[in-house]
Protein backbone atom coordinates (compact mmCIF):
# COMPACT_ATOMS: atom_id res chain seq x y z
CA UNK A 1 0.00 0.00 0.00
CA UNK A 2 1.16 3.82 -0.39
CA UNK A 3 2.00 5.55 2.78
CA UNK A 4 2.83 9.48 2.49
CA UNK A 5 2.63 8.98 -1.51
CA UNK A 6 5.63 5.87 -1.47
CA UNK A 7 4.93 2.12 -1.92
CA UNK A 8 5.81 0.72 1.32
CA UNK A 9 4.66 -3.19 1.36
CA UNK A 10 3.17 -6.19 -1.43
CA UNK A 11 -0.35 -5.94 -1.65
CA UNK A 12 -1.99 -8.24 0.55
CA UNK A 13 -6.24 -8.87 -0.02
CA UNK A 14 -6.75 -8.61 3.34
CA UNK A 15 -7.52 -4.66 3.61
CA UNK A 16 -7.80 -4.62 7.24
CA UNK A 17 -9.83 -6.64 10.42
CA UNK A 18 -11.99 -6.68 13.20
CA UNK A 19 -10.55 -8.12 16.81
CA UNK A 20 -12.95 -11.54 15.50
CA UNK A 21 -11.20 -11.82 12.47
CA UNK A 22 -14.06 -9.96 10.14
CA UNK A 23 -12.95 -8.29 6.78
CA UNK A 24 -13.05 -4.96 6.69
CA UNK A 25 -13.02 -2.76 3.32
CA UNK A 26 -11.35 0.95 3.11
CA UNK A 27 -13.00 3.56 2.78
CA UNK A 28 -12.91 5.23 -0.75
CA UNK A 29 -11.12 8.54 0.07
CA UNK A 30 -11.62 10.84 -3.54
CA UNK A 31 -15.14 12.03 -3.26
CA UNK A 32 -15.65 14.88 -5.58
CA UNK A 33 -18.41 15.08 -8.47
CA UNK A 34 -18.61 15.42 -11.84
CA UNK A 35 -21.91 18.16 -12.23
CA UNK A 36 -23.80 19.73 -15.54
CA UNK A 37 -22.06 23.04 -14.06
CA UNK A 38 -19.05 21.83 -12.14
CA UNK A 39 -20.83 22.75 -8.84
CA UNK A 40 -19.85 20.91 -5.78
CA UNK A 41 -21.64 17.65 -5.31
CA UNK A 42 -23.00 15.67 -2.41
CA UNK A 43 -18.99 15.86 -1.56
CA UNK A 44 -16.28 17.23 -2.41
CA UNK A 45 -15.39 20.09 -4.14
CA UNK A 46 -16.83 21.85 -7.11
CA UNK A 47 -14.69 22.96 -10.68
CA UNK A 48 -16.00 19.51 -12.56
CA UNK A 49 -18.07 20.39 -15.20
CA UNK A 50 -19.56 17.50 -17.50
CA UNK A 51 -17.17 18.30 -21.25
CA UNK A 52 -16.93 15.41 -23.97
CA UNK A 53 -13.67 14.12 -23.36
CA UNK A 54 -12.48 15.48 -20.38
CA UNK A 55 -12.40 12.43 -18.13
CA UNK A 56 -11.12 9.03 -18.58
CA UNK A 57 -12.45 6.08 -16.35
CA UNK A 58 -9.80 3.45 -15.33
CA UNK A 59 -10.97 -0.13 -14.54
CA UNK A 60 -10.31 -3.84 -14.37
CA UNK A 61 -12.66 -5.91 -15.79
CA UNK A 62 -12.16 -8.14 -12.84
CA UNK A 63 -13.69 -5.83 -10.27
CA UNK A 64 -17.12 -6.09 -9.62
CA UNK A 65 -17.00 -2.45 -8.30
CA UNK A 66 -15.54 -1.50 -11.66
CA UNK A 67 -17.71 -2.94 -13.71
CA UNK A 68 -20.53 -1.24 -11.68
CA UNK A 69 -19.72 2.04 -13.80
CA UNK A 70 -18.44 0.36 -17.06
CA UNK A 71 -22.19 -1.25 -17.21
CA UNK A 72 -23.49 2.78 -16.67
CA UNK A 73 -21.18 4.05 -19.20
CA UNK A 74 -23.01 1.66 -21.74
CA UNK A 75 -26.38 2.11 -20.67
CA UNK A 76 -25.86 5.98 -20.83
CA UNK A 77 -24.28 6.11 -23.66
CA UNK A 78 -21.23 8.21 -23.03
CA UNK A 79 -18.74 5.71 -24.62
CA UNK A 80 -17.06 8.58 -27.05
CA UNK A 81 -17.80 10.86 -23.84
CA UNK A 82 -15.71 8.94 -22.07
CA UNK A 83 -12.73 6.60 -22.55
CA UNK A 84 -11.44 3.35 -20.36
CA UNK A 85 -8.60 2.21 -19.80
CA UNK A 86 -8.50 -1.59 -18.57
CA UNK A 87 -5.42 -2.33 -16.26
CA UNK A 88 -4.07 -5.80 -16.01
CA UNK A 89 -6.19 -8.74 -14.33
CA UNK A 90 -3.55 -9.99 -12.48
CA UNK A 91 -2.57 -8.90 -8.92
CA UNK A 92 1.18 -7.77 -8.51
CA UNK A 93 3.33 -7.13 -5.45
CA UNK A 94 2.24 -3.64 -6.17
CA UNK A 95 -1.63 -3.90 -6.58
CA UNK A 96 -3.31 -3.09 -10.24
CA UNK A 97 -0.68 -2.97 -13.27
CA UNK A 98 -0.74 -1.48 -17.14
CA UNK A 99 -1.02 -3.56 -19.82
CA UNK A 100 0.99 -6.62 -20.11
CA UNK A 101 -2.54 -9.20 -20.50
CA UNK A 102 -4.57 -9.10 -23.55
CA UNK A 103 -7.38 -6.72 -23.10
CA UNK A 104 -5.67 -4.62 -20.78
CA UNK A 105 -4.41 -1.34 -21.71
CA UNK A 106 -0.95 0.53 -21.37
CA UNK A 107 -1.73 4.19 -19.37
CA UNK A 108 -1.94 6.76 -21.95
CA UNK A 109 -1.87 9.35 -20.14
CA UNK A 110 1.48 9.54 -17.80
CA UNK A 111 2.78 5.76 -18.96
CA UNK A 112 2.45 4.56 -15.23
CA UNK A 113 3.58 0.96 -14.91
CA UNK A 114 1.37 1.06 -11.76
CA UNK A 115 -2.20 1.81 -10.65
CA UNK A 116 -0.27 3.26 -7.29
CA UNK A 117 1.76 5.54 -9.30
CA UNK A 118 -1.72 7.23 -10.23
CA UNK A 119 -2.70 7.67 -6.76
CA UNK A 120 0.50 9.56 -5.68
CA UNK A 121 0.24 11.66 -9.24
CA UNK A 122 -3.30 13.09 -7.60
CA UNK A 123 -2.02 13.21 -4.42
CA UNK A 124 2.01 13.16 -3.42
CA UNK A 125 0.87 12.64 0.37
CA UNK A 126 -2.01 9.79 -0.25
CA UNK A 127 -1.84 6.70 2.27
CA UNK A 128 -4.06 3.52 1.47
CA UNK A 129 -4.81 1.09 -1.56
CA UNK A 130 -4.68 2.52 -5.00
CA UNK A 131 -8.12 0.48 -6.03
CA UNK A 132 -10.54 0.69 -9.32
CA UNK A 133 -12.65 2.58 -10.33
CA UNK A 134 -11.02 5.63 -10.90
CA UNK A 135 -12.25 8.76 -12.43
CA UNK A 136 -9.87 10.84 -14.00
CA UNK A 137 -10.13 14.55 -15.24
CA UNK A 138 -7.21 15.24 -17.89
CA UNK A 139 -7.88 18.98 -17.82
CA UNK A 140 -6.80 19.45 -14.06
CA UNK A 141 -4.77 16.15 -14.17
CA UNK A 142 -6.07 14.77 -10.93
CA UNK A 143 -8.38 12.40 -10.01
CA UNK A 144 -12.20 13.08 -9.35
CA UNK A 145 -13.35 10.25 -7.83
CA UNK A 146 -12.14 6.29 -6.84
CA UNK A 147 -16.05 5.49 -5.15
CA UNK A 148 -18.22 3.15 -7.75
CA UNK A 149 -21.03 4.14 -6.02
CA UNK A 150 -20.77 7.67 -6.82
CA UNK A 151 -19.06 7.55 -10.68
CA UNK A 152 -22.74 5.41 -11.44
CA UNK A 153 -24.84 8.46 -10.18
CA UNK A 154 -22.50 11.13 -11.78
CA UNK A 155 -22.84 9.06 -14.76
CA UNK A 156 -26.85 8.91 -14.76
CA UNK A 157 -27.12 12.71 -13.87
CA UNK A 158 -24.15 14.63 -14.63
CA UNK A 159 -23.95 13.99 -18.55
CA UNK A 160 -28.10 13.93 -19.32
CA UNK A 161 -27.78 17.46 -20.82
CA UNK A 162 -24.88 15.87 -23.19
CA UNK A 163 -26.85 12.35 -23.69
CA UNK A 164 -30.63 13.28 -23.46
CA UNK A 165 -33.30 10.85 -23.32
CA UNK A 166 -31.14 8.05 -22.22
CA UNK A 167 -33.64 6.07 -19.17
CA UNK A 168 -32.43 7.55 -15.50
CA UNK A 169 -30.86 4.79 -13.16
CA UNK A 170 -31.94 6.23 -10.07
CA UNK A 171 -35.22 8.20 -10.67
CA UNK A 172 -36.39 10.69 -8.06
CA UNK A 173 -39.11 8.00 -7.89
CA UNK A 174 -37.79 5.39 -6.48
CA UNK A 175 -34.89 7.06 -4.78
CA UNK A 176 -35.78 6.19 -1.76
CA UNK A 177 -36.75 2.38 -2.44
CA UNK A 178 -33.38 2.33 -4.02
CA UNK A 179 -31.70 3.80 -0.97
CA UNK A 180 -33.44 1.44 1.43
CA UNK A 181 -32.28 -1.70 -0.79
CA UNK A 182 -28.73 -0.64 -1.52
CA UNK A 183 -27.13 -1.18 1.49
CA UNK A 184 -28.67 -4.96 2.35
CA UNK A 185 -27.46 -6.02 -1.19
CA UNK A 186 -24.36 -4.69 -0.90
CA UNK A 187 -23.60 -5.43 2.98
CA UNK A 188 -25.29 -8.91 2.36
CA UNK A 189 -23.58 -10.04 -1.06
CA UNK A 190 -21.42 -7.85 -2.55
CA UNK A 191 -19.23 -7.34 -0.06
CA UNK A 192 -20.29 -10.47 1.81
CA UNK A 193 -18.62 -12.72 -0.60
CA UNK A 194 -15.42 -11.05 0.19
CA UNK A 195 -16.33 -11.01 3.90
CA UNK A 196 -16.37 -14.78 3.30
CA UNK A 197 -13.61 -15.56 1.01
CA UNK A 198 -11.14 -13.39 3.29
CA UNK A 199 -12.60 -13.82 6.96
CA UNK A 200 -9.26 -15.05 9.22
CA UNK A 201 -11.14 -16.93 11.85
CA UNK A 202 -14.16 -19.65 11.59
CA UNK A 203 -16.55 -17.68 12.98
CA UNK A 204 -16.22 -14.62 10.62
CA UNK A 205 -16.60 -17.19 7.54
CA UNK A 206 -19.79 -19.02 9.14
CA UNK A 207 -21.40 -15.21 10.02
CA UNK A 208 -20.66 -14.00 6.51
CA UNK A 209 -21.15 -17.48 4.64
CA UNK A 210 -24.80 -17.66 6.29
CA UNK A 211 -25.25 -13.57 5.21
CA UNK A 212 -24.80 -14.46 1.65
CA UNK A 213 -26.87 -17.08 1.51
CA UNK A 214 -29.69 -15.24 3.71
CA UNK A 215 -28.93 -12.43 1.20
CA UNK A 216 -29.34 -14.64 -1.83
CA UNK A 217 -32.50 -16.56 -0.90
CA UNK A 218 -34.62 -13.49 0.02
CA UNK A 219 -33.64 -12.20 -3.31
CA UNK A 220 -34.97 -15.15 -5.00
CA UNK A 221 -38.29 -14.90 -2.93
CA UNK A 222 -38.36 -11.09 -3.41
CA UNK A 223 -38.37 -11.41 -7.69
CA UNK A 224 -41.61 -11.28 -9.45
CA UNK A 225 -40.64 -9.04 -12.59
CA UNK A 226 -37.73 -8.77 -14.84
CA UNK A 227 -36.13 -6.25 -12.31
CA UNK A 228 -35.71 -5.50 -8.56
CA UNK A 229 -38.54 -2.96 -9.29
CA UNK A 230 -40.71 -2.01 -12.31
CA UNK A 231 -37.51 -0.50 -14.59
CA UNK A 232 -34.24 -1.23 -14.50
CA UNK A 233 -32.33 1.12 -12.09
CA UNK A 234 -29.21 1.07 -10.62
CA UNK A 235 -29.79 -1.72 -7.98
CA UNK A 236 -29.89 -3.89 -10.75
CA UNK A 237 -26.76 -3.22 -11.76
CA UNK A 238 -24.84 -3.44 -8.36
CA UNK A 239 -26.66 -6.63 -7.68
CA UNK A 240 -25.76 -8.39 -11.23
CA UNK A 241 -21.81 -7.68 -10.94
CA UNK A 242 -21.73 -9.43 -8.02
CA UNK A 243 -24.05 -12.37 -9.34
CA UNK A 244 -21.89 -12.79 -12.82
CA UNK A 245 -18.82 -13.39 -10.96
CA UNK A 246 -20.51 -15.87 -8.52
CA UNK A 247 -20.44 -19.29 -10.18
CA UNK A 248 -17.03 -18.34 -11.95
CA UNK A 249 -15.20 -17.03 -8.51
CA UNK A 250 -16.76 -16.58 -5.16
CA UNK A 251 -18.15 -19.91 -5.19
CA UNK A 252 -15.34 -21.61 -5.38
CA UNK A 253 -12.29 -19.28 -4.74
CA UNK A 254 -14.39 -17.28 -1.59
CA UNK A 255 -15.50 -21.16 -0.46
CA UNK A 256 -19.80 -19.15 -0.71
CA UNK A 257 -20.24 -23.06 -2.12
CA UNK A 258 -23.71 -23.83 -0.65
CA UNK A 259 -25.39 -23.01 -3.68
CA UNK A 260 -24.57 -21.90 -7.20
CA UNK A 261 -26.54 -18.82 -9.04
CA UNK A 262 -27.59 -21.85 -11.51
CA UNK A 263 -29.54 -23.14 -8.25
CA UNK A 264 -31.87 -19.73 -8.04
CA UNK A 265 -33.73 -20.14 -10.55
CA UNK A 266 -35.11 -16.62 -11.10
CA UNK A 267 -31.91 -15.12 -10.02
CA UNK A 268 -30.52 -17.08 -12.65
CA UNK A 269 -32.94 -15.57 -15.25
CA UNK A 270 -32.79 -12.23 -14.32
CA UNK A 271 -28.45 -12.45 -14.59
CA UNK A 272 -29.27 -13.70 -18.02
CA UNK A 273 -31.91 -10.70 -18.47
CA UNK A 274 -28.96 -8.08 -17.29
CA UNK A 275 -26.66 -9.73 -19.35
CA UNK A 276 -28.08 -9.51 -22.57
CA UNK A 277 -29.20 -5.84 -22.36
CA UNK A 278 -27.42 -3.72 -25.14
CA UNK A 279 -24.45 -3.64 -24.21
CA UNK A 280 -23.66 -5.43 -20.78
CA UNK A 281 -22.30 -8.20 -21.89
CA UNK A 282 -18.91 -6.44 -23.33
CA UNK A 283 -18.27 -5.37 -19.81
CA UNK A 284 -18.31 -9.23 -18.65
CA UNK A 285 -14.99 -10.94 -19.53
CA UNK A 286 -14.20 -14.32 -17.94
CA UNK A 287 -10.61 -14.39 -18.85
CA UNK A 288 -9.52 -11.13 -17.01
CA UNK A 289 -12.49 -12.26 -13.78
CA UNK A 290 -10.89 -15.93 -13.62
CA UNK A 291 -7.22 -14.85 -14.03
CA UNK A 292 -7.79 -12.22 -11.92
CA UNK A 293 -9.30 -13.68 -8.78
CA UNK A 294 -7.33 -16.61 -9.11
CA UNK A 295 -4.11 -14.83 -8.71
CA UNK A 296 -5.00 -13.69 -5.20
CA UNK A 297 -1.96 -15.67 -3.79
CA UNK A 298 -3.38 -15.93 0.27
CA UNK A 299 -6.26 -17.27 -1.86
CA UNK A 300 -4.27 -19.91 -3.99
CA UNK A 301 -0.58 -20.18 -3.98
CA UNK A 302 -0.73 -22.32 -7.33
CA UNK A 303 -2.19 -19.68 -9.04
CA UNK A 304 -3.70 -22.80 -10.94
CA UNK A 305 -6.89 -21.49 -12.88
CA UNK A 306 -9.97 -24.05 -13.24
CA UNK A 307 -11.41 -24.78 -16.38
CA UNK A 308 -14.56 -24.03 -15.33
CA UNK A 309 -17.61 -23.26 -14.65
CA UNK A 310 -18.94 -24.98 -18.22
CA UNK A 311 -22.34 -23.37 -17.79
CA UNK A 312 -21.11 -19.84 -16.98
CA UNK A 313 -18.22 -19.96 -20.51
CA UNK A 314 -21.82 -21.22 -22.33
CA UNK A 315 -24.08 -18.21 -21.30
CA UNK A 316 -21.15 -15.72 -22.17
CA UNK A 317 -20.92 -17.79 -25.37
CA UNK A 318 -24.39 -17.38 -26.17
CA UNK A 319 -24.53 -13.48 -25.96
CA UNK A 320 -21.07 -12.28 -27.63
């Protein structure tokens, strides 16, 4: 991790803990918004106005959290708004690498060898984990923003006057239906799996194991339409990264192996729903997610990747 803007120590998946062994995940610390008239958002501070070609979004197609904003991007349509650059699947001594894998991307904008290198760039004093997403504004040649959360709302509302008439991912609405579902999804699933797979006692693994599963089941009672509610809204996108990757990674790899998605039946059909929206399923690549997870070395030393899961290669088959 940096510390004071230097690389200090390999990167480890284990972020930090709890005195009973509980994963804990840091706290995104670049928090500033990306507004129709550069006004300050929610947080932050103002001066980022929504221009064509201002910003560039890093990402690895890996990352659930990520992917969160690359599946935005699409459904907005601000792909010549904004360009990506894909880092390397594979985890290094130093975190999140350029190029080197095919699909990932060289930086073209300082020629960084290292995700880190970024960080310090925005901020020569930073201390923590240089993660993805990151939101990038050339102009000012600093960084905007590193939470997935917020990129996928600056995404629906900062760039509507640019990309009009493009369906809102978190209407006024349902706001607060969103709001109230959000966090249970997310505490439940998308960060339980990782509470599982990197829990360092018994007990941690058997609370968060049980969470996922609670999580998972009332989501399969709770479907009756093709989405969480009656459009498709953000929600459905946080919930689907986290389902995509399930099968292929956390099942196995995080040891969440009480059930499959394949077992859910209408989860199952409404992953396949997400998936073949326009454009979703470019955002999905099992190479880089596989690769990627499976070179977590505390996870497995090998580094050995599995073949499978057959019916998870078929589905991605199906929509290319």
């Amino acid at each position: 991790m940096l510390v004071n803007g230097k690389w200090t120590s390999d990167w480890q998946p284990v972020q930090a803990k709890d005195d009973k062994g509980r994963f804990l995940r840091q706290v995104s610390s670049f928090r500033n918004w990306i507004t129709a008239d550069g006004s300050p958002g929610p947080t932050g501070i103002g001066g980022f106005k929504a221009e064509a070609g201002r910003y560039r979004l890093f990402v690895a197609l890996i990352c659930p959290w990520a992917s969160r904003t690359l599946i935005a991007r699409k459904l907005k349509g601000l792909e010549d708004l904004i360009p990506v650059t894909v880092v390397n699947p594979v985890l290094t001594g130093q975190g999140w690498a350029f190029g080197g894998f095919p699909g990932s991307d060289a930086d073209p904008l300082h020629g960084f060898a290292h995700m880190h290198q970024l960080y310090s760039h925005a901020d020569a004093d930073f201390t923590g984990r240089a993660t993805v997403p990151v939101l990038w504004d050339t102009k000012t040649d600093t960084m905007v923003s590193n939470e997935s959360a917020d990129i996928l709302r600056m995404f629906d509302k900062g760039f509507a006057d640019l990309v009009p008439g493009k369906a809102e991912l978190y209407p006024e609405d349902l706001a607060a239906e969103i709001d109230a579902i959000n966090p249970r999804i997310y505490d439940g699933l998308n960060n339980g799996v990782y509470k599982a797979g990197f829990a360092s006692t018994q007990g941690a693994y058997d609370e968060a194991v049980s969470q996922v599963f609670a999580t998972l089941d009332w989501l399969e009672e709770r479907l009756s339409g093709d989405y969480l509610f009656d459009r498709l809204t953000e929600a459905d996108i946080r919930l689907f990264v986290t389902l995509i990757r399930f099968d292929a990674a956390y099942h196995g790899l995080f040891k969440t192996n009480l059930r499959r998605i394949a077992d859910y039946p209408r989860l199952q059909a409404y992953m396949e729903r997400i998936l073949r929206l326009p454009g979703v399923a470019e955002t999905v690549n099992l190479s880089h997610i596989k690769v990627g997870y499976y070179s977590i070395k505390a996870l497995n030393p090998s580094g050995i990747v599995p073949a499978g899961p057959a019916h998870v290669t078929a589905l991605l088959e199906s929509v290319q």
